[in-house]
N, C-alpha and C. Protein backbone atom coordinates (compact mmCIF):
# COMPACT_ATOMS: atom_id res chain seq x y z
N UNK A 1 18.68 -10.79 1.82
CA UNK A 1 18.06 -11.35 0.64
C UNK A 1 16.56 -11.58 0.83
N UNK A 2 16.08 -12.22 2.41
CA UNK A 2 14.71 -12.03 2.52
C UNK A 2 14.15 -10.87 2.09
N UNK A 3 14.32 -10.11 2.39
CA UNK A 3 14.00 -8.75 2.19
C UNK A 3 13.60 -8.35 1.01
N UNK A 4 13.93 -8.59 -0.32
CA UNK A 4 13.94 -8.94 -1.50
C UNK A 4 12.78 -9.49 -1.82
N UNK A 5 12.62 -10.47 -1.71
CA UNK A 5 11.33 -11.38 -1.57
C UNK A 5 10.12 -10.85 -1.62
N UNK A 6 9.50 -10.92 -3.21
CA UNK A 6 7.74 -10.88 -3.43
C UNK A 6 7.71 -9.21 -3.95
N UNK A 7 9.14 -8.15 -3.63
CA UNK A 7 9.08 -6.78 -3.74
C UNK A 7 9.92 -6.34 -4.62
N UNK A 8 10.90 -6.57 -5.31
CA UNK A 8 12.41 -6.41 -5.79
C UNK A 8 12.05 -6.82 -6.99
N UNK A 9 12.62 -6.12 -8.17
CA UNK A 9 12.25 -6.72 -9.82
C UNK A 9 13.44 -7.94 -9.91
N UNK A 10 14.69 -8.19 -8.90
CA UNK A 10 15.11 -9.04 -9.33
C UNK A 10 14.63 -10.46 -8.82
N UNK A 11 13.59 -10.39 -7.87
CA UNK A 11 12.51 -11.57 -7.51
C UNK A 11 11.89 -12.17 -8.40
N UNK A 12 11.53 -11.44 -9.12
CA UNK A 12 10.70 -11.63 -10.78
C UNK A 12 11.54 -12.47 -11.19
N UNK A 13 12.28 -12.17 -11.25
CA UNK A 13 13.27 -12.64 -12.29
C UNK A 13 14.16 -13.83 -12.04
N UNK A 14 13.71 -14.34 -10.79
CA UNK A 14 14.66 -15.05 -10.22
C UNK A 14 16.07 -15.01 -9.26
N UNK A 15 16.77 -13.90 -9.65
CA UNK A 15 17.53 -13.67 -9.09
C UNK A 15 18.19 -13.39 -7.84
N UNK A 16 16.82 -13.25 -7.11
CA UNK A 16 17.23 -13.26 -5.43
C UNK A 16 17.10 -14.75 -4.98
N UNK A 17 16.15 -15.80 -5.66
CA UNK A 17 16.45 -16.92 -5.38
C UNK A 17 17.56 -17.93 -5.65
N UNK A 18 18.33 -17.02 -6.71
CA UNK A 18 19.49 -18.11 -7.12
C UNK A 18 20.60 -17.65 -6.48
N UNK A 19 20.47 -16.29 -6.20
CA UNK A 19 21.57 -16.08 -4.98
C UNK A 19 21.46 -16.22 -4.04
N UNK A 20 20.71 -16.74 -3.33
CA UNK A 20 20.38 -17.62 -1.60
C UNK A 20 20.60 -18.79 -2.01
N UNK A 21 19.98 -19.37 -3.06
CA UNK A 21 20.52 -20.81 -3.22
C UNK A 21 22.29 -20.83 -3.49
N UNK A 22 22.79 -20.01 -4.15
CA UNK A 22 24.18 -20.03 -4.17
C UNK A 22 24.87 -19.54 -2.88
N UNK A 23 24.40 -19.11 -1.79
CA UNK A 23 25.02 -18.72 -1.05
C UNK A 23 25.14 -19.56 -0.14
N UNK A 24 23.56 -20.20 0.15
CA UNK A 24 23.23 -21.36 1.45
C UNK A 24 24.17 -22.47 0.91
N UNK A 25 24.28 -22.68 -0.26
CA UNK A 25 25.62 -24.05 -1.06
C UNK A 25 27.01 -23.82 -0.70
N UNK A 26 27.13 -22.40 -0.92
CA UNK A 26 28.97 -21.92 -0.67
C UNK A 26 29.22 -22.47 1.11
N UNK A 27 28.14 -21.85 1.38
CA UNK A 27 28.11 -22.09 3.13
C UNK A 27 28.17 -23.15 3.85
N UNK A 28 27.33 -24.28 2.60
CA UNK A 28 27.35 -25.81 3.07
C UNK A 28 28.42 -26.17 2.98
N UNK A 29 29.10 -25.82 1.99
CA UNK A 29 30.23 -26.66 1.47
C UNK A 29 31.64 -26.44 2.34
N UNK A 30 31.68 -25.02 2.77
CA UNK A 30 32.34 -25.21 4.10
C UNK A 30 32.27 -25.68 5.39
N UNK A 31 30.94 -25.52 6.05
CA UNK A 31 30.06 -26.32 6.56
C UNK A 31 30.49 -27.95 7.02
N UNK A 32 30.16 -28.28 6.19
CA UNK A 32 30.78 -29.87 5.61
C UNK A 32 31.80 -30.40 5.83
N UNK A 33 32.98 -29.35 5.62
CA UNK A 33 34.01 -29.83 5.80
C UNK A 33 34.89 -29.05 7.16
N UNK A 34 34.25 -28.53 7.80
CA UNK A 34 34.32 -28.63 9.43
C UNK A 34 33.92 -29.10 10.22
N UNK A 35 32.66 -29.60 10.05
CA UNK A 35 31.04 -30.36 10.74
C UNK A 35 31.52 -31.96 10.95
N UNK A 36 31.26 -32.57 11.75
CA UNK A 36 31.21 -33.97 11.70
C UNK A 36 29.57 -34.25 11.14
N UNK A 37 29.85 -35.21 10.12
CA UNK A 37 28.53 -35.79 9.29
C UNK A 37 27.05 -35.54 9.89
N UNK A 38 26.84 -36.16 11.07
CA UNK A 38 25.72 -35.72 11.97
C UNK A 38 25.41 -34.37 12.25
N UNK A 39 26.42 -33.87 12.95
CA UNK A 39 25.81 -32.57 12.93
C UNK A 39 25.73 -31.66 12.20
N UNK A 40 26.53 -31.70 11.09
CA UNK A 40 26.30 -30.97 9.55
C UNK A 40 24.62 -31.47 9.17
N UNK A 41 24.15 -32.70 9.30
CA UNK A 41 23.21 -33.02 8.39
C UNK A 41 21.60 -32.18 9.46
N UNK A 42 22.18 -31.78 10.78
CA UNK A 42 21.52 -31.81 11.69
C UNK A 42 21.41 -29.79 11.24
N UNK A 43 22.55 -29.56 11.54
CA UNK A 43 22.96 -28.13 11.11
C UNK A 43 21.99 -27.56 9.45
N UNK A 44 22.04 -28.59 7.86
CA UNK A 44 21.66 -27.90 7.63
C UNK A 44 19.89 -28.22 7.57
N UNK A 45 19.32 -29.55 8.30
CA UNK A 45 17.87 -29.28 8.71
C UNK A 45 17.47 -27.94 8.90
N UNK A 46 18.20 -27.76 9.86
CA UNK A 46 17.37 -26.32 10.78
C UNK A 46 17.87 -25.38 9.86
N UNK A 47 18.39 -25.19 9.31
CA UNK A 47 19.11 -23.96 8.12
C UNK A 47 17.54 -24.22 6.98
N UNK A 48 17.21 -25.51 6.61
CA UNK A 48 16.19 -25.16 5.92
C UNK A 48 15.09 -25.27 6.39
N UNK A 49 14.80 -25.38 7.74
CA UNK A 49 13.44 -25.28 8.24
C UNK A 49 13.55 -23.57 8.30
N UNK A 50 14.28 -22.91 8.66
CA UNK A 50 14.87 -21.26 8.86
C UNK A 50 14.52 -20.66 7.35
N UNK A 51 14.63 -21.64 6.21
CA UNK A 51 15.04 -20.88 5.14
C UNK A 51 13.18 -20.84 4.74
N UNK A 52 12.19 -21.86 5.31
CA UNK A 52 11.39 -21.75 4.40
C UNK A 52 10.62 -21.21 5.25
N UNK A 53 10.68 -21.28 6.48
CA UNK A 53 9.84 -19.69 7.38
C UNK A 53 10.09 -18.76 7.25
N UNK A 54 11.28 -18.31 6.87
CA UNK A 54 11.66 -16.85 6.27
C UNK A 54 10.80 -16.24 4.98
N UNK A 55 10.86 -17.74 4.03
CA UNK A 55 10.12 -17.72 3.25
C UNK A 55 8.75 -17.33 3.17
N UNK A 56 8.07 -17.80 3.75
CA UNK A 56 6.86 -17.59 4.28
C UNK A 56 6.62 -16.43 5.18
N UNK A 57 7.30 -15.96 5.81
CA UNK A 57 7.03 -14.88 6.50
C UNK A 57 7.17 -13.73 5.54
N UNK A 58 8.12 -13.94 4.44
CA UNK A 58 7.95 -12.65 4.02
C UNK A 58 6.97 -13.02 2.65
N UNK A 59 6.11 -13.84 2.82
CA UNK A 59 4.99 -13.95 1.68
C UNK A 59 3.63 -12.96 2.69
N UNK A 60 3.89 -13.54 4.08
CA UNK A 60 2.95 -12.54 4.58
C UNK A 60 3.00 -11.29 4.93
N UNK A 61 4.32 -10.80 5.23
CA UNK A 61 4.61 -9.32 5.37
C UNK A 61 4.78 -8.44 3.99
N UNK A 62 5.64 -9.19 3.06
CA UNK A 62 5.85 -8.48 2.02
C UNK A 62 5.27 -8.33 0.54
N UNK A 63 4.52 -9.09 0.58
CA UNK A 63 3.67 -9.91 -0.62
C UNK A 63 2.47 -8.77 -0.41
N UNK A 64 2.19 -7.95 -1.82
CA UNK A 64 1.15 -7.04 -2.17
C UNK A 64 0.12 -7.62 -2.75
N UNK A 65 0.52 -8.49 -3.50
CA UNK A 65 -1.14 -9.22 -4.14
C UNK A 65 -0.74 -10.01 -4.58
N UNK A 66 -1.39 -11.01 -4.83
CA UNK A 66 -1.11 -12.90 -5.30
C UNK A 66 -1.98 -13.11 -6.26
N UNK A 67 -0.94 -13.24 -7.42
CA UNK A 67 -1.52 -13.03 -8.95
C UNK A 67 -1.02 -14.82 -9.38
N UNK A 68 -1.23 -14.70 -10.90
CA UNK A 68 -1.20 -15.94 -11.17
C UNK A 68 0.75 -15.96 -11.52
N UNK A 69 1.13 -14.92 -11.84
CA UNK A 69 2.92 -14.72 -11.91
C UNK A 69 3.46 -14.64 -10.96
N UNK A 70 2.52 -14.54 -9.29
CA UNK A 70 3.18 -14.90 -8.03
C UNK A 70 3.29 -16.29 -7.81
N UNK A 71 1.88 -16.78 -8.40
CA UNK A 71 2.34 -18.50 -7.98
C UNK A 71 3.55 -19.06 -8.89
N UNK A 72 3.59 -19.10 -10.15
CA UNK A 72 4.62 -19.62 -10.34
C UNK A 72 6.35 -19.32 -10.43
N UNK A 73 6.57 -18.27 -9.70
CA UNK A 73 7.29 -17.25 -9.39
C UNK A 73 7.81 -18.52 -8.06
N UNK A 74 6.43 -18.31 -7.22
CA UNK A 74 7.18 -19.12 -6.00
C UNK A 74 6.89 -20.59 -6.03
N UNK A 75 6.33 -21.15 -7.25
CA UNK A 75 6.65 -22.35 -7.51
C UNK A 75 8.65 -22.52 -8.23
N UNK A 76 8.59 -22.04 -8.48
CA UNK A 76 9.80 -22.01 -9.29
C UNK A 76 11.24 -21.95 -8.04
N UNK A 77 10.64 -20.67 -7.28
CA UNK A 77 11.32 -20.36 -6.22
C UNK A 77 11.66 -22.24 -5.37
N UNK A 78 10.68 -22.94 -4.77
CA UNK A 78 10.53 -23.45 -4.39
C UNK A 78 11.20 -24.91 -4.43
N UNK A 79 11.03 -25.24 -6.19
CA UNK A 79 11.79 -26.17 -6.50
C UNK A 79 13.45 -25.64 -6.60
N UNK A 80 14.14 -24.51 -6.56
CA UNK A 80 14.90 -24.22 -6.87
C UNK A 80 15.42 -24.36 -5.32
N UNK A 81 14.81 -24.23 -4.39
CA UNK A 81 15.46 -24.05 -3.18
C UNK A 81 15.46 -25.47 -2.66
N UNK A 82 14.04 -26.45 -2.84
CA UNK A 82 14.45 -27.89 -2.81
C UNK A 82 15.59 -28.37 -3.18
N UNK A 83 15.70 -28.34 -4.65
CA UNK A 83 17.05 -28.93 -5.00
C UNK A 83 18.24 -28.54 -4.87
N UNK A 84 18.48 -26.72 -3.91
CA UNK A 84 20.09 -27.15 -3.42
C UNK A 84 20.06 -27.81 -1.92
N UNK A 85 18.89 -28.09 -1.44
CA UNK A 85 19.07 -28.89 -0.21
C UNK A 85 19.00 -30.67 -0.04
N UNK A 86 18.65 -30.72 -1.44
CA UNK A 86 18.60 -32.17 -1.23
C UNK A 86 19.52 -33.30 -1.47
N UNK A 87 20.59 -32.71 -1.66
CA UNK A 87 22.34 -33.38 -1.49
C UNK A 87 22.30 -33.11 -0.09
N UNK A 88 21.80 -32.77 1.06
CA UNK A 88 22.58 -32.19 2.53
C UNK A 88 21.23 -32.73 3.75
N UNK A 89 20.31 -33.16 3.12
CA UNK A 89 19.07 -33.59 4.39
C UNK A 89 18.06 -34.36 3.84
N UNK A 90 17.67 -35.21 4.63
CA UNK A 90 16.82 -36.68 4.38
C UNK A 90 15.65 -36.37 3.61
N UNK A 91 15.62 -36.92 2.81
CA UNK A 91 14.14 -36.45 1.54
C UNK A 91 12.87 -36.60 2.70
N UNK A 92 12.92 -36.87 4.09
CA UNK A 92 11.38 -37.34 4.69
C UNK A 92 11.62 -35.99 4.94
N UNK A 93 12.77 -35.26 5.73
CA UNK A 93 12.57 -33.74 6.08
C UNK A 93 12.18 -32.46 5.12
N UNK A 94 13.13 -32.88 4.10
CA UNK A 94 12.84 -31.92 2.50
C UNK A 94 11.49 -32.05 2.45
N UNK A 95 10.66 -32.97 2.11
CA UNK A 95 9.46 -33.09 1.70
C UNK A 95 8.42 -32.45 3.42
N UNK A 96 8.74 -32.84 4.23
CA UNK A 96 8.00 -32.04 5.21
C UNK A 96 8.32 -30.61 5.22
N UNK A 97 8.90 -30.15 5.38
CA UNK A 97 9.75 -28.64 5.23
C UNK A 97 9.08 -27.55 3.95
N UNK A 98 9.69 -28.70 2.62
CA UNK A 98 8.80 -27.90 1.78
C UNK A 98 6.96 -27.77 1.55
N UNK A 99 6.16 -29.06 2.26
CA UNK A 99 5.29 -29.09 1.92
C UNK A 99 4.17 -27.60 2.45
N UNK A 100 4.89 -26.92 3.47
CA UNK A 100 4.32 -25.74 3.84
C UNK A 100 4.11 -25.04 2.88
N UNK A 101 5.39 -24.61 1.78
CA UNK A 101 5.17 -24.07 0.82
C UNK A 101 4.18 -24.27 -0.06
N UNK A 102 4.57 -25.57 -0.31
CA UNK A 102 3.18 -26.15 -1.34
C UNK A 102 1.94 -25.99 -0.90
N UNK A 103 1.53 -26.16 0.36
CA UNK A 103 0.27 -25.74 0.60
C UNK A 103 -0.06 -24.24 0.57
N UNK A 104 0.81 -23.46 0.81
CA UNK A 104 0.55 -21.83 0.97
C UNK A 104 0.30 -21.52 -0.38
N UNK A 105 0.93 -22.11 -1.78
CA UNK A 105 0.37 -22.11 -2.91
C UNK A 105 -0.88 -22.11 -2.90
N UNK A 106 -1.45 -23.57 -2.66
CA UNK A 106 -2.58 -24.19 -3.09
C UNK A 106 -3.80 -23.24 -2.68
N UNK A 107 -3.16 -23.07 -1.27
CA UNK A 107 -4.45 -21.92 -0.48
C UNK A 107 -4.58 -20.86 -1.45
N UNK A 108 -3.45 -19.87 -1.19
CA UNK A 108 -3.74 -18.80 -2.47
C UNK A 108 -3.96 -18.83 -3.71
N UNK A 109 -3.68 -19.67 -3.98
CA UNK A 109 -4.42 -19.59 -5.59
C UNK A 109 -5.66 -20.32 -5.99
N UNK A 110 -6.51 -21.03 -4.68
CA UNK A 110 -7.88 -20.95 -4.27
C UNK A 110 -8.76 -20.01 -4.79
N UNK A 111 -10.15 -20.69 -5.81
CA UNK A 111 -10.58 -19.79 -6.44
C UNK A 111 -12.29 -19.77 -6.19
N UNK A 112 -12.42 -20.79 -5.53
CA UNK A 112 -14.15 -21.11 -4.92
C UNK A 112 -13.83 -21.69 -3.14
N UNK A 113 -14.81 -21.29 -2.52
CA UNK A 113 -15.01 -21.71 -1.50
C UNK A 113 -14.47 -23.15 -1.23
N UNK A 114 -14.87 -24.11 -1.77
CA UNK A 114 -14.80 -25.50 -2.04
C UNK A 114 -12.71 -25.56 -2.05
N UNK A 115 -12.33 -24.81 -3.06
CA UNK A 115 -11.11 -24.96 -3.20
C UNK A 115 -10.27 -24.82 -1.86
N UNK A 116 -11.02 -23.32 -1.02
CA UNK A 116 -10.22 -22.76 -0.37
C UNK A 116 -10.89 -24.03 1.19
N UNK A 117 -11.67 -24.30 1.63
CA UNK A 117 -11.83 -24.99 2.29
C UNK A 117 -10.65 -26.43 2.30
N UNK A 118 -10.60 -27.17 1.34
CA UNK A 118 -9.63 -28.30 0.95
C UNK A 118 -8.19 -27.70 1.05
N UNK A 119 -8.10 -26.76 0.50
CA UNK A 119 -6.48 -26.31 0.57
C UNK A 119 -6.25 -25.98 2.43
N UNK A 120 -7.29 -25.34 3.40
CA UNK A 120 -7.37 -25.42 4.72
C UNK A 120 -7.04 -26.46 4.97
N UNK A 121 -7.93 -27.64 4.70
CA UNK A 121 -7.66 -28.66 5.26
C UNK A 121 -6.67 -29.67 5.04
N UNK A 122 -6.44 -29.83 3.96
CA UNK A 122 -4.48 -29.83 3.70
C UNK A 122 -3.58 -29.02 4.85
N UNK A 123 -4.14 -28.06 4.91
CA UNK A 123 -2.76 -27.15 5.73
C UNK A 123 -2.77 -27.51 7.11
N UNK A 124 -4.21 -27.98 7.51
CA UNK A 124 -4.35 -28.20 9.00
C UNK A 124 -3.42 -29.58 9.08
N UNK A 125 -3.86 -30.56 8.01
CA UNK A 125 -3.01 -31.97 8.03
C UNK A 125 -1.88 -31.86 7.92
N UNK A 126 -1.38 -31.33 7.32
CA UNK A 126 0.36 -31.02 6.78
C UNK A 126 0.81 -30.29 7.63
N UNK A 127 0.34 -29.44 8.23
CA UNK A 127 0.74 -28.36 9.25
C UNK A 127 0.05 -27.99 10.91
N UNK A 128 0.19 -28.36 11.47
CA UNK A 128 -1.28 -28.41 12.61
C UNK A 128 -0.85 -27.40 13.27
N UNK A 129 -0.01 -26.42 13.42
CA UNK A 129 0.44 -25.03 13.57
C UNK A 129 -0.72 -23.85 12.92
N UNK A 130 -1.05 -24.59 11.68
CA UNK A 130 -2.42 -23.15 10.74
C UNK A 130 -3.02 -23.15 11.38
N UNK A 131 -3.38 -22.29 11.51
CA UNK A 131 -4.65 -21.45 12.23
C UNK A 131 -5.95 -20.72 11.55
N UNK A 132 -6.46 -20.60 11.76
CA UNK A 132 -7.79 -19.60 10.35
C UNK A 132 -6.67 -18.47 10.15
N UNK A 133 -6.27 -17.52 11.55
CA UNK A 133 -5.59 -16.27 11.21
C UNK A 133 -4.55 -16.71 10.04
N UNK A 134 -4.11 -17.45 9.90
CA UNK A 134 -2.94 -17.73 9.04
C UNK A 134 -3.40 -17.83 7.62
N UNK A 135 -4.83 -18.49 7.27
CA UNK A 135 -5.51 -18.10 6.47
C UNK A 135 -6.50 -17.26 5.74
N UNK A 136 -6.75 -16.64 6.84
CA UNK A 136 -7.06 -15.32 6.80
C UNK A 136 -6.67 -14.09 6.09
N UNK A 137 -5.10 -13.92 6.55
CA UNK A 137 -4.09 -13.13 5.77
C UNK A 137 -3.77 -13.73 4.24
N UNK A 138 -3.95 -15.02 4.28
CA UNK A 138 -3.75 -15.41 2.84
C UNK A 138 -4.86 -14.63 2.07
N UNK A 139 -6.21 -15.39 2.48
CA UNK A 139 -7.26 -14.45 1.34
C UNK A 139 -7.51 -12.91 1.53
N UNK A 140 -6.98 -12.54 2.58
CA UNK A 140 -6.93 -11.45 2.68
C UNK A 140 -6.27 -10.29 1.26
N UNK A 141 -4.89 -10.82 1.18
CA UNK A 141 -4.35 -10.85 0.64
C UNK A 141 -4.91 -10.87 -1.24
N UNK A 142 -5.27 -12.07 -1.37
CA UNK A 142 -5.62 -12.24 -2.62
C UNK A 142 -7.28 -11.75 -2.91
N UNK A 143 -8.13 -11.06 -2.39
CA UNK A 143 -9.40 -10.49 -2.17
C UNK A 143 -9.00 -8.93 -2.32
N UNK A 144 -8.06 -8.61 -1.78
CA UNK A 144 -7.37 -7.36 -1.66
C UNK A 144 -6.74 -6.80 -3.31
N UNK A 145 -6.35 -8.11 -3.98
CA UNK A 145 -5.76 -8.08 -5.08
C UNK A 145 -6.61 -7.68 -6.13
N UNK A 146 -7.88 -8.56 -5.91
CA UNK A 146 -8.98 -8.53 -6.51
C UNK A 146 -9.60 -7.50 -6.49
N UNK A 147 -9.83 -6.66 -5.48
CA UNK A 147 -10.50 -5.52 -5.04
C UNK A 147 -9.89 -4.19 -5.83
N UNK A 148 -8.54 -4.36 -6.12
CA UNK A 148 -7.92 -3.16 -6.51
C UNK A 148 -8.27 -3.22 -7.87
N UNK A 149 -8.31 -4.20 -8.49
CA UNK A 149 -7.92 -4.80 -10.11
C UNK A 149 -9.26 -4.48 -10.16
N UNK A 150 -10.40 -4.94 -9.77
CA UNK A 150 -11.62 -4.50 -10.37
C UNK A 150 -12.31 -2.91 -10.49
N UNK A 151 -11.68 -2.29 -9.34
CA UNK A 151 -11.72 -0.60 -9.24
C UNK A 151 -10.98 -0.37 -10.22
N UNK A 152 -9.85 -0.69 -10.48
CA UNK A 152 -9.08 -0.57 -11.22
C UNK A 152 -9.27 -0.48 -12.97
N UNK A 153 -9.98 -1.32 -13.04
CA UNK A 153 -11.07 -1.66 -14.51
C UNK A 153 -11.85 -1.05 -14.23
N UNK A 154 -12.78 -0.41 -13.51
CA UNK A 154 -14.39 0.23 -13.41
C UNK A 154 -13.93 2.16 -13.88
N UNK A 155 -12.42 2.16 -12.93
CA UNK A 155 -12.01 3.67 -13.18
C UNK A 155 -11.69 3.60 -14.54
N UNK A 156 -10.84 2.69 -15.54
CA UNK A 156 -10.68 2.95 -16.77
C UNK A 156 -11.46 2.93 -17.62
N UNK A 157 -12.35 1.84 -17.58
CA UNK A 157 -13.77 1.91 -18.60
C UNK A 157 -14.66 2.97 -18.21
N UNK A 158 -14.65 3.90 -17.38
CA UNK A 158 -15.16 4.78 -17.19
C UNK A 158 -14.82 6.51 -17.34
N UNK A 159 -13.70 6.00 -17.50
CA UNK A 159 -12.70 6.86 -18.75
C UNK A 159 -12.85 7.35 -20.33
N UNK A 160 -13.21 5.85 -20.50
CA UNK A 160 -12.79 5.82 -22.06
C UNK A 160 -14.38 5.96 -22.31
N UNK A 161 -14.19 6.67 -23.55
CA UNK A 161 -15.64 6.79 -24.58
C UNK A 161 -16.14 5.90 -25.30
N UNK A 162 -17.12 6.24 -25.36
CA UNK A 162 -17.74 4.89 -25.96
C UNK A 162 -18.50 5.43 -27.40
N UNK A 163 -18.60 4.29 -28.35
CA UNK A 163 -18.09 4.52 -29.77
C UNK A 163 -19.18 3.71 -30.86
């Protein structure tokens, strides 16, 4: 299903996220009722610390350009994957776990220097793992987006006749 992720028309659409969320639930729910309480709650931590590096990894491997229908694509994604975990692990972990996400938003959809500096420094606080390289590939990424889209407009208006 990672795999899916940022590339697949049913990503668009939601649909690869509601079937990981339905699947990681079917899984809990058996889970649960083999697990003694502790280590179920322990079990599915690391299931969603797993779920939102996956996440993220395939925003950096698989992700072609970061438009404004990517952010709320993986805003959407995001709350959708919060709330099947938050019947199963302590809202201090949910909220640390997801806040990676939220910041990988904020960075990419950074639109002045000023922005993208603050959204860094969020990520360094929230995350002390970021690195520049880690941000790097983000604007990389969204500069790259930019780069195509404006060739992209220069080849068509340079097409068309003018009237």
């Amino acid at each position: 299903m990672f795999g899916a992720l940022f590339t697949d028309a049913e990503w668009w659409t939601g649909a690869t996220c509601d079937t990981l969320c339905a699947t990681l639930a079917d899984y809990f729910g058996d889970l649960q009722a083999w697990l003694s309480d502790g280590f179920f709650k322990r079990t599915a931590e690391a299931v969603m610390e797993r779920t939102v590096g996956l996440y993220c990894a395939a925003l950096f491997t698989q992700c072609k350009g970061i438009k404004t229908n990517t952010m709320s694509r993986m805003a959407e994604d995001e709350a959708a994957l919060r709330d099947m975990f938050v019947p199963f692990v302590k809202p201090a972990a949910l909220s640390s776990a997801f806040q990676t996400l939220t910041d990988l938003r904020e960075l990419a959809s950074a639109s002045s220097e000023r922005e993208i500096s603050h959204a860094f420094e969020t990520m360094m606080k929230n995350t002390p793992g970021t690195t520049p390289d880690v941000v790097e590939r983000i604007l990389v990424r969204m500069w790259w987006m930019i780069f195509v889209l404006r060739r992209t407009l220069r080849f068509t208006h340079a097409r068309t006749p003018l009237r």
